[in-house]
C-alpha atoms as a PDB file:
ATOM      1  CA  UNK A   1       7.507  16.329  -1.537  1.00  0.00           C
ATOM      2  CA  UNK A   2       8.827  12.651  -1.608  1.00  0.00           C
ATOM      3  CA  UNK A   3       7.688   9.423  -0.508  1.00  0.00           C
ATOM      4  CA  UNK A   4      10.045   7.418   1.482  1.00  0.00           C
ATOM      5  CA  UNK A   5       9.054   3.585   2.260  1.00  0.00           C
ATOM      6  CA  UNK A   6      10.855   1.099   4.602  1.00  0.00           C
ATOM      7  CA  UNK A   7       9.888  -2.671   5.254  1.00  0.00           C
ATOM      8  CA  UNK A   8      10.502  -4.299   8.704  1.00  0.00           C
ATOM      9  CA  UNK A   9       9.955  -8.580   8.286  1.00  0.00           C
ATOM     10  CA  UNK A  10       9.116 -10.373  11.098  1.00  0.00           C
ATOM     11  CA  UNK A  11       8.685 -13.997   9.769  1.00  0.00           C
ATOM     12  CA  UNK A  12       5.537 -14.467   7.546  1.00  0.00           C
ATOM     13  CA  UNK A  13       4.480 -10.681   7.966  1.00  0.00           C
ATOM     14  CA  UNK A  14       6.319  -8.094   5.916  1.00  0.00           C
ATOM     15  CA  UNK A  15       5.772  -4.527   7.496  1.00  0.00           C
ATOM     16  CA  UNK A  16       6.005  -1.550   5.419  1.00  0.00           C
ATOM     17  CA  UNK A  17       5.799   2.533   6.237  1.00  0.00           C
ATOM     18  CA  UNK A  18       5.179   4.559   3.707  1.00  0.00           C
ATOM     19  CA  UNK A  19       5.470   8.424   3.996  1.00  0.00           C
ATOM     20  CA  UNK A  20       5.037  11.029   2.219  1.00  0.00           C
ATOM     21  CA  UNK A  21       3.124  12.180  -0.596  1.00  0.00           C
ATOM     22  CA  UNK A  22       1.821   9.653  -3.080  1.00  0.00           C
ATOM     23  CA  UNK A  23       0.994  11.217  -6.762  1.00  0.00           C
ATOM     24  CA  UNK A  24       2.153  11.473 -10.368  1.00  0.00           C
ATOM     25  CA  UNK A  25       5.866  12.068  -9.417  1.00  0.00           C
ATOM     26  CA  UNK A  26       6.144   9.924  -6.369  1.00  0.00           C
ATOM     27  CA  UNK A  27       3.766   6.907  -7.486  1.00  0.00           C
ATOM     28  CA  UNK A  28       7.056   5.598  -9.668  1.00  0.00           C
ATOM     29  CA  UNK A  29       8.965   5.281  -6.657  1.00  0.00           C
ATOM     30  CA  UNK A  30       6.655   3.471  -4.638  1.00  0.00           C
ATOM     31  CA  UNK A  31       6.191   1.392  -7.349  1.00  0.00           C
ATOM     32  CA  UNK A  32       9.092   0.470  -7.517  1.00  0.00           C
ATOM     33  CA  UNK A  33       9.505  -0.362  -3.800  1.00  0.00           C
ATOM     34  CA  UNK A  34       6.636  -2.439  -3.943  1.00  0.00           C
ATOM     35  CA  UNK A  35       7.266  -4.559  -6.902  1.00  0.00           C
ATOM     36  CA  UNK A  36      10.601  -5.165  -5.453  1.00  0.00           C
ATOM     37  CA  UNK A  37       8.964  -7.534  -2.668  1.00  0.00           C
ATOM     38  CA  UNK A  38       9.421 -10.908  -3.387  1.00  0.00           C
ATOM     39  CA  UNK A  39       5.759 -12.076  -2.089  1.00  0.00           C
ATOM     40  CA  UNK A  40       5.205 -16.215  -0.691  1.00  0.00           C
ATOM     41  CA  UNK A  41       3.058 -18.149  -0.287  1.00  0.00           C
ATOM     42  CA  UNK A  42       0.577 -16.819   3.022  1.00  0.00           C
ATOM     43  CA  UNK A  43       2.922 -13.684   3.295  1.00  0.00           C
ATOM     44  CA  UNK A  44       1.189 -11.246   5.267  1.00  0.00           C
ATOM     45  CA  UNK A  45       1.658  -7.373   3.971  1.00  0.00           C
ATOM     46  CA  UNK A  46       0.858  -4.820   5.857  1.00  0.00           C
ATOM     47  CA  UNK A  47       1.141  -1.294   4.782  1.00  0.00           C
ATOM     48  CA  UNK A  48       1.605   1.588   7.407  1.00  0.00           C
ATOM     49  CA  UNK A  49      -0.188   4.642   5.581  1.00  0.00           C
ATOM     50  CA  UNK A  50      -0.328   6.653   8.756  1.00  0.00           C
ATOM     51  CA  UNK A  51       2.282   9.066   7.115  1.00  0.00           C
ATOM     52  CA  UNK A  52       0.543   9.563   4.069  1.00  0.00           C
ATOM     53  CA  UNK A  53      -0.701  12.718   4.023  1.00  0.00           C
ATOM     54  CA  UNK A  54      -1.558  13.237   0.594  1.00  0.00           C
ATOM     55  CA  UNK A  55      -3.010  10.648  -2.458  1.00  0.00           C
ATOM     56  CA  UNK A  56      -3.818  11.190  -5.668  1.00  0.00           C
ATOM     57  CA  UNK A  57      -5.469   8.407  -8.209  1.00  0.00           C
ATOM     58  CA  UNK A  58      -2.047   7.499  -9.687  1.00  0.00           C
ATOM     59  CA  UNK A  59      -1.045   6.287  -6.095  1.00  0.00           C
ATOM     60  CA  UNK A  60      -4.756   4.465  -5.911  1.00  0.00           C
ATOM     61  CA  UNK A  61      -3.508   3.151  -9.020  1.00  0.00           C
ATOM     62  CA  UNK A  62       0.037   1.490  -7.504  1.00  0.00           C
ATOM     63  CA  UNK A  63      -2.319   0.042  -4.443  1.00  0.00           C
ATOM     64  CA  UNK A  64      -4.561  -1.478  -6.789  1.00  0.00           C
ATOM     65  CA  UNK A  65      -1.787  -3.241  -8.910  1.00  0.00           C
ATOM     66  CA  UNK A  66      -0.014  -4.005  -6.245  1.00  0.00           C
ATOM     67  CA  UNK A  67      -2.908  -5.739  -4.418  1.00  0.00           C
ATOM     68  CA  UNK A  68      -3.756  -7.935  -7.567  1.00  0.00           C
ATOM     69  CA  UNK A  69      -0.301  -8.704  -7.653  1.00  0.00           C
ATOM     70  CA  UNK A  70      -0.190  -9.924  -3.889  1.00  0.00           C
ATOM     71  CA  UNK A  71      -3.437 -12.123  -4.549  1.00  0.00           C
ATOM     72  CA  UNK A  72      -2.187 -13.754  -7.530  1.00  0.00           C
ATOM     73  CA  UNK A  73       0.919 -14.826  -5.608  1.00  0.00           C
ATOM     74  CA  UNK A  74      -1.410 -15.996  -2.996  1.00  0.00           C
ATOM     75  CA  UNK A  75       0.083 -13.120  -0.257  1.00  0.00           C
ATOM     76  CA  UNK A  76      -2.451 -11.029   2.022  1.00  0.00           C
ATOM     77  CA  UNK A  77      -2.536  -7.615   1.407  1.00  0.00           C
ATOM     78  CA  UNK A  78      -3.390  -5.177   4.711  1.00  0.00           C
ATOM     79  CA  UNK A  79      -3.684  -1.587   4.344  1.00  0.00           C
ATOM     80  CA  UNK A  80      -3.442  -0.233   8.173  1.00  0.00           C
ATOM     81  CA  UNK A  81      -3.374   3.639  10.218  1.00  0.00           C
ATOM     82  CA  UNK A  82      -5.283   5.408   7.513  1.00  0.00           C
ATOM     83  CA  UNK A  83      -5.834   8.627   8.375  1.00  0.00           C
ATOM     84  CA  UNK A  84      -9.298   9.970   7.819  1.00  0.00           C
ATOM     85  CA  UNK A  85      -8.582  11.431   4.436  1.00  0.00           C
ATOM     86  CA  UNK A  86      -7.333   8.503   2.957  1.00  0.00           C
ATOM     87  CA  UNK A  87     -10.378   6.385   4.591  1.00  0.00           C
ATOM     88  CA  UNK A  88     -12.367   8.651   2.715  1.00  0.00           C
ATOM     89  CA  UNK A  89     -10.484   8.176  -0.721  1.00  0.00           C
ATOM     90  CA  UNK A  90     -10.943   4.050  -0.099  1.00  0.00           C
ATOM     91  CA  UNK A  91     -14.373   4.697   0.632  1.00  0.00           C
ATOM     92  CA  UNK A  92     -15.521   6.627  -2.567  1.00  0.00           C
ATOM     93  CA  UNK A  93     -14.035   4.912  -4.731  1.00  0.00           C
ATOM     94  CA  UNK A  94     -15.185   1.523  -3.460  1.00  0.00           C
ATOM     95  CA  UNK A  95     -11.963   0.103  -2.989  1.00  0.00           C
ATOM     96  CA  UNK A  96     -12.387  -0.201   0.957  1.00  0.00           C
ATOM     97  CA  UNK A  97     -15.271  -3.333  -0.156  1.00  0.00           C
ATOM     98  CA  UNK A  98     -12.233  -4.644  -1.925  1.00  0.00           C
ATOM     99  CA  UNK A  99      -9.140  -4.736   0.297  1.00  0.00           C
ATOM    100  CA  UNK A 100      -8.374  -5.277   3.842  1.00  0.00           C
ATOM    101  CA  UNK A 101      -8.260  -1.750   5.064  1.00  0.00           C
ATOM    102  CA  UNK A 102      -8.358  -1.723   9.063  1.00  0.00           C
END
């Protein structure tokens, strides 16, 4: 499987989808996508992980990153459409007390 990701902006909120499967293969490529985002001052990310249908830790890993990297830039990072497997992965690991996951 592959992981395909496409942004949408609409002024100061960059939308992206991300589908797919997110592990040890894929997690390079969505890496990549990610740190190609050129992140402002009060941009507002939201991620679209309703397609997700399968996460490992390396692609915990790229979230994680990436979120630091979005608060360091002083961006907003919004995980949104979780299904209920990946809820659960936020949840046990404690990252869900960490980032904006709606």
């Amino acid at each position: 499987m592959n992981v395909n990701v496409q942004f949408l902006e609409d002024g100061d909120v960059l939308r992206g989808f991300i589908e797919g499967e997110i592990d040890t293969y894929t997690a390079p490529i969505l890496r990549e996508e990610l740190d190609s985002i050129r992140i402002s001052n009060n941009l507002l990310i939201e991620l679209d992980l309703s397609k997700v249908n399968y996460m490992d830790s390396t692609g915990l890993g790229v979230f994680v990153a990436f979120y630091k990297r979005v608060n360091r830039e002083n961006g907003h990072l919004k995980l949104v459409r979780l299904t209920s497997r990946l809820s659960r992965l936020f949840d046990i690991t404690g990252l869900n007390e960490l980032m904006d996951i709606e």
